[in-house]
N, C-alpha and C. Protein backbone atom coordinates (compact mmCIF):
# COMPACT_ATOMS: atom_id res chain seq x y z
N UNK A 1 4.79 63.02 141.85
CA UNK A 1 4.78 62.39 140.53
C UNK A 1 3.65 61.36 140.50
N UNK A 2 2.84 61.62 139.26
CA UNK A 2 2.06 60.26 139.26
C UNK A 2 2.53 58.80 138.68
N UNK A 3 1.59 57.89 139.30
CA UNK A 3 1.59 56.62 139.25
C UNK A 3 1.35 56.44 137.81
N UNK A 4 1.86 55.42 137.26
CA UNK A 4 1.46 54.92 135.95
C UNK A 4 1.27 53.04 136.22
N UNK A 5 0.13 52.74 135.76
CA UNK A 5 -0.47 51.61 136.26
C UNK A 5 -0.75 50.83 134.50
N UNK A 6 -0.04 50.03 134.20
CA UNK A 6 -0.57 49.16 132.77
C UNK A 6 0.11 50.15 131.95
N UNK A 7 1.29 50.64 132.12
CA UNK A 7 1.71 51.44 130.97
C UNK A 7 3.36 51.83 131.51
N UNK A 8 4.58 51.91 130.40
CA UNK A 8 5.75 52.29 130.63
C UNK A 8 6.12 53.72 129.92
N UNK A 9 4.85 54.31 129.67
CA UNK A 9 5.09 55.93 129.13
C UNK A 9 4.73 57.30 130.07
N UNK A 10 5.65 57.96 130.04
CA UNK A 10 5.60 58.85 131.10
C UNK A 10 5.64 60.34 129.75
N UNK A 11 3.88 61.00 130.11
CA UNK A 11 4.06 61.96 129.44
C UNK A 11 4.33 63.10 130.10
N UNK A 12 4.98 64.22 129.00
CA UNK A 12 5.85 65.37 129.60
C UNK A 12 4.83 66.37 130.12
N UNK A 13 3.61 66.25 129.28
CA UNK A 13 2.54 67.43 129.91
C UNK A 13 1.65 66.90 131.40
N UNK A 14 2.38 65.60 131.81
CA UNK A 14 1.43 64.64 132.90
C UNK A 14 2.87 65.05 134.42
N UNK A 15 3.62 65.50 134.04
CA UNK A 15 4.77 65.61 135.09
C UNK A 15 5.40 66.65 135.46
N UNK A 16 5.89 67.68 136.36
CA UNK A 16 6.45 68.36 136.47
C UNK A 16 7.37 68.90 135.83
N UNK A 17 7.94 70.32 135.50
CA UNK A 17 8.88 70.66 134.91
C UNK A 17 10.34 70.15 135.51
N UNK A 18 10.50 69.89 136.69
CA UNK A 18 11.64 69.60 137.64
C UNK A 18 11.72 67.81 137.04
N UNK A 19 10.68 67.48 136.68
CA UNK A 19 11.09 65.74 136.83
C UNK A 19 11.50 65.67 135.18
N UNK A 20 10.98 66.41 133.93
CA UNK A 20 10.83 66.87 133.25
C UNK A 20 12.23 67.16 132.45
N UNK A 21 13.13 68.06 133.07
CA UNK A 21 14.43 68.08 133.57
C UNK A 21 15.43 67.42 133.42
N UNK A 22 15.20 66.53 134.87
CA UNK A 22 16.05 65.33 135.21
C UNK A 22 16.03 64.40 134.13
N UNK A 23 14.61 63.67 133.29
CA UNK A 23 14.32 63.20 132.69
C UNK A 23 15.10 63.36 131.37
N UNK A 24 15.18 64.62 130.86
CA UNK A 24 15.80 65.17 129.94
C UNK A 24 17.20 65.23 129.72
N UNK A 25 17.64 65.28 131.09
CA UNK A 25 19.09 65.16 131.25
C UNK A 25 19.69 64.24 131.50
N UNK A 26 18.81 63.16 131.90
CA UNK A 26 19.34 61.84 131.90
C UNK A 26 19.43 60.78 130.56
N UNK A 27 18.07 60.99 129.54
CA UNK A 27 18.58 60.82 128.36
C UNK A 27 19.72 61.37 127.37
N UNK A 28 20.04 62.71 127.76
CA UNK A 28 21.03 63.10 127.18
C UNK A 28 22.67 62.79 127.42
N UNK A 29 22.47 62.32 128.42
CA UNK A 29 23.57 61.69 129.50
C UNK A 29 23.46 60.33 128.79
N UNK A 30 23.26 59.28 128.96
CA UNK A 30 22.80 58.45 128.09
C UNK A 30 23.24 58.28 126.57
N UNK A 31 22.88 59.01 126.30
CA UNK A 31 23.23 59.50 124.64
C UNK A 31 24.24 59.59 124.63
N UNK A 32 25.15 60.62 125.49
CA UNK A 32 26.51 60.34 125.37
C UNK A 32 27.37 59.64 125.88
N UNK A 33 27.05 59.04 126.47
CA UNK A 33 27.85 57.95 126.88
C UNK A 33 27.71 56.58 126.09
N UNK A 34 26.29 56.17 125.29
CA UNK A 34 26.31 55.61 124.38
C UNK A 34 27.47 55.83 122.90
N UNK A 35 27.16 57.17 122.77
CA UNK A 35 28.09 57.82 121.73
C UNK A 35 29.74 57.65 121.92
N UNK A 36 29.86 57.50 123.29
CA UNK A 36 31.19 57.28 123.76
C UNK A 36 32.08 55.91 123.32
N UNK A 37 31.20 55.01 123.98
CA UNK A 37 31.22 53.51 123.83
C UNK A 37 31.33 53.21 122.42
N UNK A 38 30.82 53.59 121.53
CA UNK A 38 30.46 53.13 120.17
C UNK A 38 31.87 53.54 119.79
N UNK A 39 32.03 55.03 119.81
CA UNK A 39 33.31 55.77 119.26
C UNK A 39 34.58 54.72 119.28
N UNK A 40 34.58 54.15 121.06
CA UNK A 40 35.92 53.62 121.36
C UNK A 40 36.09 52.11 120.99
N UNK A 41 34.88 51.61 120.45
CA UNK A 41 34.64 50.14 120.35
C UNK A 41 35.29 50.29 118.79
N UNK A 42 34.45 51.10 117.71
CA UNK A 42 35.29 51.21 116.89
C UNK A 42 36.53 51.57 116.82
N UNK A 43 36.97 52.67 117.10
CA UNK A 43 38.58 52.81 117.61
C UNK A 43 38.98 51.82 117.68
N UNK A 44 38.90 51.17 118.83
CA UNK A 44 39.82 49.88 119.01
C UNK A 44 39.46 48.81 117.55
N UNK A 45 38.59 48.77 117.16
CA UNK A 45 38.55 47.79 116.18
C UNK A 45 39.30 48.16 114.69
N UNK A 46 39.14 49.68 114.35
CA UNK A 46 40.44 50.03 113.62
C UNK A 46 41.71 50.04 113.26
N UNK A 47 42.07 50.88 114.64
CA UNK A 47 43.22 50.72 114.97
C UNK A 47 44.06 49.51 116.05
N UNK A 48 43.46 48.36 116.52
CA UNK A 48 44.02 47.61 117.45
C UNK A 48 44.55 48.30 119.10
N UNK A 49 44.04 49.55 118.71
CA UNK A 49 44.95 49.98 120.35
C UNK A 49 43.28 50.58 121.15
N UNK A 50 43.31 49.96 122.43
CA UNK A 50 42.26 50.61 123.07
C UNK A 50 42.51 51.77 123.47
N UNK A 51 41.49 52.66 123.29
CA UNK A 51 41.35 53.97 124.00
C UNK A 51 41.56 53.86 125.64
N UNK A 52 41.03 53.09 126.14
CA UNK A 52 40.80 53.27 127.33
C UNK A 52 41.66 51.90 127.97
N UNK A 53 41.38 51.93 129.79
CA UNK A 53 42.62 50.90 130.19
C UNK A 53 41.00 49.76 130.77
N UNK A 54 41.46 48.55 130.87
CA UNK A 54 40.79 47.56 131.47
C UNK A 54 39.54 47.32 130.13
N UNK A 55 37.94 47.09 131.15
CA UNK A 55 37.26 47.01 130.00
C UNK A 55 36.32 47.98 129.80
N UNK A 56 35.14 48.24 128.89
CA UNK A 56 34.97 49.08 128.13
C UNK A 56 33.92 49.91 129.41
N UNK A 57 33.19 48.84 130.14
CA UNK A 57 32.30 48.81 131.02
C UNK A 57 32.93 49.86 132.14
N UNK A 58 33.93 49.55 132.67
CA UNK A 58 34.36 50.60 133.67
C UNK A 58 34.97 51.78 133.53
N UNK A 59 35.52 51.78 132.05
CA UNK A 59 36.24 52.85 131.41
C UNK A 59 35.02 53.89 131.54
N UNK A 60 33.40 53.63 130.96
CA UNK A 60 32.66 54.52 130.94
C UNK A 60 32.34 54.88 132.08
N UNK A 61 32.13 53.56 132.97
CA UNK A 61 31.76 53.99 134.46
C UNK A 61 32.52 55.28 135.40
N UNK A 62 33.68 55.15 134.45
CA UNK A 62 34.78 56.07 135.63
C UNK A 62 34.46 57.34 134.34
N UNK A 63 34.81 57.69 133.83
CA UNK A 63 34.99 58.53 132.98
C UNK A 63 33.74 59.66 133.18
N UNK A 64 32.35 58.78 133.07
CA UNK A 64 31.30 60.11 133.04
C UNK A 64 30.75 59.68 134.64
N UNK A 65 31.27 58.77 135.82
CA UNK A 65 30.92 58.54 137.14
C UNK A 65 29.37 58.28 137.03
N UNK A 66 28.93 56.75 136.29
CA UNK A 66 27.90 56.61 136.25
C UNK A 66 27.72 55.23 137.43
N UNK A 67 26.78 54.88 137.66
CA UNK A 67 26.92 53.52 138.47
C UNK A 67 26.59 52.36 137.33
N UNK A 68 26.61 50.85 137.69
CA UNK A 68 27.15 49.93 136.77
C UNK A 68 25.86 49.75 135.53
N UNK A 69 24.66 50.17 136.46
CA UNK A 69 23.35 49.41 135.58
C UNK A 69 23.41 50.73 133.48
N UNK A 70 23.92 51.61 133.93
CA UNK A 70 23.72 52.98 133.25
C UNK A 70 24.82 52.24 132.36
N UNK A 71 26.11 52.10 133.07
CA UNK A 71 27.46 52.06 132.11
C UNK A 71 27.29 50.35 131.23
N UNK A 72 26.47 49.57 131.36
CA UNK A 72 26.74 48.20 131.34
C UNK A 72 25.51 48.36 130.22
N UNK A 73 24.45 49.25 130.74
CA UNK A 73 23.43 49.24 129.48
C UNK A 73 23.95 50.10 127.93
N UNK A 74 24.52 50.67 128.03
CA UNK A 74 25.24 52.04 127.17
C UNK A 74 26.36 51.13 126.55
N UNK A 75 27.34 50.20 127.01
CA UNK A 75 28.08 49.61 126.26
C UNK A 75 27.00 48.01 125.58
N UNK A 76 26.04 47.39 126.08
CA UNK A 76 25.75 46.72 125.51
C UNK A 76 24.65 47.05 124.42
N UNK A 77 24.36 48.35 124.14
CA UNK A 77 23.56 49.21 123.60
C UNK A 77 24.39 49.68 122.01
N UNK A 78 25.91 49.80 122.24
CA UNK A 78 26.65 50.51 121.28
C UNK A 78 27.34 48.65 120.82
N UNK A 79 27.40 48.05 121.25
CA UNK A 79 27.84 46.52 120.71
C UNK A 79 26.45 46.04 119.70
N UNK A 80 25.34 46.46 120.54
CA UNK A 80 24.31 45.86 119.28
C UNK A 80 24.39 46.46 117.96
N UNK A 81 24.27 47.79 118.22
CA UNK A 81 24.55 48.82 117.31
C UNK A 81 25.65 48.36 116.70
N UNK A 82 26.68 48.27 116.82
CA UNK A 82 28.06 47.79 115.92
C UNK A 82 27.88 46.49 115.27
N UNK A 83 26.83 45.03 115.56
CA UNK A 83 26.73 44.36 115.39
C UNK A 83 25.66 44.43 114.47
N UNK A 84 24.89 44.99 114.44
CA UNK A 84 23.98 44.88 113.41
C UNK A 84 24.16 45.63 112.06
N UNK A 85 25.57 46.87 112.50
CA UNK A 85 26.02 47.32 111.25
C UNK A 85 26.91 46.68 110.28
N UNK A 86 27.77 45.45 111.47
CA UNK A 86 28.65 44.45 110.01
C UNK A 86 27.50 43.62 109.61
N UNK A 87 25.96 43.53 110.37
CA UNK A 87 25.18 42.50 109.62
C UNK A 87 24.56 43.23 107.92
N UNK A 88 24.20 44.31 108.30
CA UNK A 88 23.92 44.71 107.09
C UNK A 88 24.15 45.46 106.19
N UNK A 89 26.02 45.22 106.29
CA UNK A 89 27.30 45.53 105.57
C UNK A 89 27.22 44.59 104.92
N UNK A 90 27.11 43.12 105.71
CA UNK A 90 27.51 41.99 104.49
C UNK A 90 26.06 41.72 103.62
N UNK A 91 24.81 42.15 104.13
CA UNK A 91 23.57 42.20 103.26
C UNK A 91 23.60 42.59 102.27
N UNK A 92 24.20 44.18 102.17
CA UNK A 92 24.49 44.73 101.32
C UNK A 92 25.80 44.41 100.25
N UNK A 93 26.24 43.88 100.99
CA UNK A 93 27.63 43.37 99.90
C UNK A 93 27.23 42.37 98.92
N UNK A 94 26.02 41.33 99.74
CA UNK A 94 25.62 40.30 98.77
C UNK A 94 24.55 41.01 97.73
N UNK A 95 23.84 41.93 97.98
CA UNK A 95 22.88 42.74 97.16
C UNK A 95 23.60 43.22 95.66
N UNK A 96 24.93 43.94 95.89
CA UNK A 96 25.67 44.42 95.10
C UNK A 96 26.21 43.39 94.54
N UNK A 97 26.79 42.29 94.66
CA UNK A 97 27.24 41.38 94.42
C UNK A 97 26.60 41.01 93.17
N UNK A 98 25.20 40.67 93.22
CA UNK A 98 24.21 39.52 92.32
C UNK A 98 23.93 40.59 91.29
């Protein structure tokens, strides 16, 4: 694999099909486990009952057997996401409002 020096972009035609792959499957992995987190954060905020036992962080960790940096980024990833949607719920409420 090459080095990338002054840059955090890794292009697909610069890398192997095998890293290529992994790469691919690890965002998609990602994705769902983001998708996961979000699902159950709302859940619980609906309905008051958690999906899952303890906190949200290890529930994912165990569930798709990720290690902590993956499961800890994916739930604080789906909290921003939830947070910026009651922000511009109430934007919009004041828009409609006036």
């Amino acid at each position: 694999m090459k080095k990338c020096y002054f840059s955090n972009r890794i292009y697909k035609h610069t890398v192997s099909r095998d890293v290529n792959q992994e790469l691919s499957h690890s965002l998609q992995l990602y994705n769902q486990v983001m998708r996961a987190a979000y699902a159950w954060q709302t859940k619980h905020l609906r309905t008051g009952n958690k999906p899952y036992e303890g906190s949200p962080h290890l529930a994912i960790k165990k569930r798709f057997q990720l290690d902590d940096y993956y499961a800890n980024s994916a739930v604080q990833q789906a909290n921003a996401l939830r947070t910026s949607q009651k922000e511009l719920q109430v934007l919009y409420l004041k828009q409609v409002d006036v």
